[in-house]
C-alpha atoms as a PDB file:
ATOM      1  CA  UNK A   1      -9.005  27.044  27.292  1.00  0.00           C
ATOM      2  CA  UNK A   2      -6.088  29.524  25.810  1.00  0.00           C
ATOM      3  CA  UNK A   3      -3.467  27.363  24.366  1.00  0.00           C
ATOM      4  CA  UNK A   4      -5.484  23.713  23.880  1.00  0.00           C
ATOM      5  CA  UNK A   5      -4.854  21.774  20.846  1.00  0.00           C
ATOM      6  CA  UNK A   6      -8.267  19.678  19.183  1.00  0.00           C
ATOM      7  CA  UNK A   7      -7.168  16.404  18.687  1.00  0.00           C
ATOM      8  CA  UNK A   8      -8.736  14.614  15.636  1.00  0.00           C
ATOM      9  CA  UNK A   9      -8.233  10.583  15.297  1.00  0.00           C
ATOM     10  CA  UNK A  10      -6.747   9.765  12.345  1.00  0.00           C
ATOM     11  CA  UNK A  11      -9.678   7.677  10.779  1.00  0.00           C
ATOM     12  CA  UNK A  12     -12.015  10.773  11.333  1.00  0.00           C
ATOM     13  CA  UNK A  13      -8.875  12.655  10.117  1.00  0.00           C
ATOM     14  CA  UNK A  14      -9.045  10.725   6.742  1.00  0.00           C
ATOM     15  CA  UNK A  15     -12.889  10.673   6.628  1.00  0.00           C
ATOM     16  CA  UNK A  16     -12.745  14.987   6.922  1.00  0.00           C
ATOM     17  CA  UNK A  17     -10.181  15.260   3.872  1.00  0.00           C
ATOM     18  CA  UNK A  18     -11.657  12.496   2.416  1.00  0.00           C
ATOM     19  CA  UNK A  19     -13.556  13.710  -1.084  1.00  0.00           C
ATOM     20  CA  UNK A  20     -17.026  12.618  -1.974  1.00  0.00           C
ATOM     21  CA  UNK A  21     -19.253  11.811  -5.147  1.00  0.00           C
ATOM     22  CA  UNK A  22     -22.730  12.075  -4.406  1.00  0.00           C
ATOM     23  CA  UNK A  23     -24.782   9.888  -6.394  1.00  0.00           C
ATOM     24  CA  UNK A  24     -28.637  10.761  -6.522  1.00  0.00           C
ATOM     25  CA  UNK A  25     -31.138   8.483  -6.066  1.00  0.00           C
ATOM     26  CA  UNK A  26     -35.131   8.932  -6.956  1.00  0.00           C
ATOM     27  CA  UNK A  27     -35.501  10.169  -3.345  1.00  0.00           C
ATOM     28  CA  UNK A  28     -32.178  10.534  -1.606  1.00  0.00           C
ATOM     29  CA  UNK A  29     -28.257  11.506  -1.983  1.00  0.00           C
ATOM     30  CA  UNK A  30     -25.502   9.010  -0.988  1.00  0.00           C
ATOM     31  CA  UNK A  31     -21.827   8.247  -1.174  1.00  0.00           C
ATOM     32  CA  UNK A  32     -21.277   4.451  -0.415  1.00  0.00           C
ATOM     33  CA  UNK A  33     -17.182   3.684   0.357  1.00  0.00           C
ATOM     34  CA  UNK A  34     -15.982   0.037   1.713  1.00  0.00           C
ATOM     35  CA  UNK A  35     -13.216  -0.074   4.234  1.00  0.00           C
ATOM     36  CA  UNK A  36     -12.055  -3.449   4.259  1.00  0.00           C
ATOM     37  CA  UNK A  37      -9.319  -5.572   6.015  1.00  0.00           C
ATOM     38  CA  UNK A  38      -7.506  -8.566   5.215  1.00  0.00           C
ATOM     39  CA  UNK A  39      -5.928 -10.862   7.922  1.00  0.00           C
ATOM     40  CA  UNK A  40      -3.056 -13.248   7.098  1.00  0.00           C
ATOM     41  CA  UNK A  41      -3.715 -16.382   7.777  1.00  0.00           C
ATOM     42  CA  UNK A  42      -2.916 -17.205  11.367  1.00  0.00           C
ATOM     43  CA  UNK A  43      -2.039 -13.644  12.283  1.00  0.00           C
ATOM     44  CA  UNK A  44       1.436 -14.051  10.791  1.00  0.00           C
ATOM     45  CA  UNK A  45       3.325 -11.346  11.334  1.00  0.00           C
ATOM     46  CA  UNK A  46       4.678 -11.178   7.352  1.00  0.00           C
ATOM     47  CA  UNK A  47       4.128  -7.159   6.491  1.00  0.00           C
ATOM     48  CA  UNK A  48       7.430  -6.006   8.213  1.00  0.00           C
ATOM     49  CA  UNK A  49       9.460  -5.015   5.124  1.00  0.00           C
ATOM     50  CA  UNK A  50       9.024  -2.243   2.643  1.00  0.00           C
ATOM     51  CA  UNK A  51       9.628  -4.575  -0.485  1.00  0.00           C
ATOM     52  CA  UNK A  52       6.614  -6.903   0.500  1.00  0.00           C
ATOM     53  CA  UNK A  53       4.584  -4.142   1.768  1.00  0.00           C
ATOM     54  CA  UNK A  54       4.907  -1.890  -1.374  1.00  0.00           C
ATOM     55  CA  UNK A  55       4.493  -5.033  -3.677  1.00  0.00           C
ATOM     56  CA  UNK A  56       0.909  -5.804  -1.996  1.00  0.00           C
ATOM     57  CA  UNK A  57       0.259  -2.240  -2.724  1.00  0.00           C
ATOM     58  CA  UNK A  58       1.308  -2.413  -6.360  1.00  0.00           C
ATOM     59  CA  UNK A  59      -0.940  -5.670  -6.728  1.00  0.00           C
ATOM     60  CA  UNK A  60      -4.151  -3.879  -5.005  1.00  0.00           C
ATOM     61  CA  UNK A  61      -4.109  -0.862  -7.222  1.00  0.00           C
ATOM     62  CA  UNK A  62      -3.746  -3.135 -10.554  1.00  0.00           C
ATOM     63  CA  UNK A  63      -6.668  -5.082  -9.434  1.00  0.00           C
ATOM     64  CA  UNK A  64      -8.702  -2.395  -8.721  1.00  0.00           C
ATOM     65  CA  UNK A  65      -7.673  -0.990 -12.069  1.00  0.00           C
ATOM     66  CA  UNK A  66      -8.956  -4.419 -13.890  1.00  0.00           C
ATOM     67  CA  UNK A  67     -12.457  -4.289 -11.930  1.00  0.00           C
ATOM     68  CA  UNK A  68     -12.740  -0.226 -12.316  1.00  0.00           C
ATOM     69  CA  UNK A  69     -12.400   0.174  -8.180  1.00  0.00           C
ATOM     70  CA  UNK A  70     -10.934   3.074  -6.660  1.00  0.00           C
ATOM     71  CA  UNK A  71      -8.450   2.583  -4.049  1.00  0.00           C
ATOM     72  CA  UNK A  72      -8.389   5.888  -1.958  1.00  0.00           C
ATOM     73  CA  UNK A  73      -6.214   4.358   0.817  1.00  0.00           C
ATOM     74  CA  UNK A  74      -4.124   1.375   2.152  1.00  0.00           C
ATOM     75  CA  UNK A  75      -2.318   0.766   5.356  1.00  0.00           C
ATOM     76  CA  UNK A  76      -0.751  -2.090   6.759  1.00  0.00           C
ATOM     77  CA  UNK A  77       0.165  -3.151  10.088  1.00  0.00           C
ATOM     78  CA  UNK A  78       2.655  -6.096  11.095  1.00  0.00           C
ATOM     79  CA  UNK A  79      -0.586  -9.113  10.227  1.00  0.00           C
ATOM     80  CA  UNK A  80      -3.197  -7.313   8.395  1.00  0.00           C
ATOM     81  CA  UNK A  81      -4.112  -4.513   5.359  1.00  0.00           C
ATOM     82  CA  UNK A  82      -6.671  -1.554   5.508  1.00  0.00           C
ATOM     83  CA  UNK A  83      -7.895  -0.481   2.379  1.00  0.00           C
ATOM     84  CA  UNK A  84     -10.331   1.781   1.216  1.00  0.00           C
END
């Protein structure tokens, strides 16, 4: 089709540009990422300004810093976080 445009999702989007290590085991090769998602407590829709958003941020990245974790990517939505 002349003219189409490929649409990619954007999680497949960030999985594509995403970099990988490769750690070797005795008989295979993996890369092991978590994508994890916290939920305020009753749904509360809390995450809808840029000072408390960017402060969660800014707390995230100094834990991960404390337990050696690297944060490749965080998102939030009006009740919840995405991290990865």
């Amino acid at each position: 089709m002349a003219g189409s445009k490929l649409i990619i999702p954007s999680f497949l989007a960030f999985m594509i540009l995403m970099r990988y290590e490769l750690d070797k085991g005795g008989h295979s090769v993996y890369t092991l990422a978590y994508h994890h998602v916290c939920c305020v407590k009753y749904r509360g829709k809390i995450f809808d300004s840029e000072d408390i958003i960017g402060r969660l941020k800014e707390i995230n990245i100094e834990m991960s810093k404390k337990f050696n974790v690297e944060v490749l990517d965080q998102e939030t939505d009006f009740d919840h976080l995405h991290f990865t």
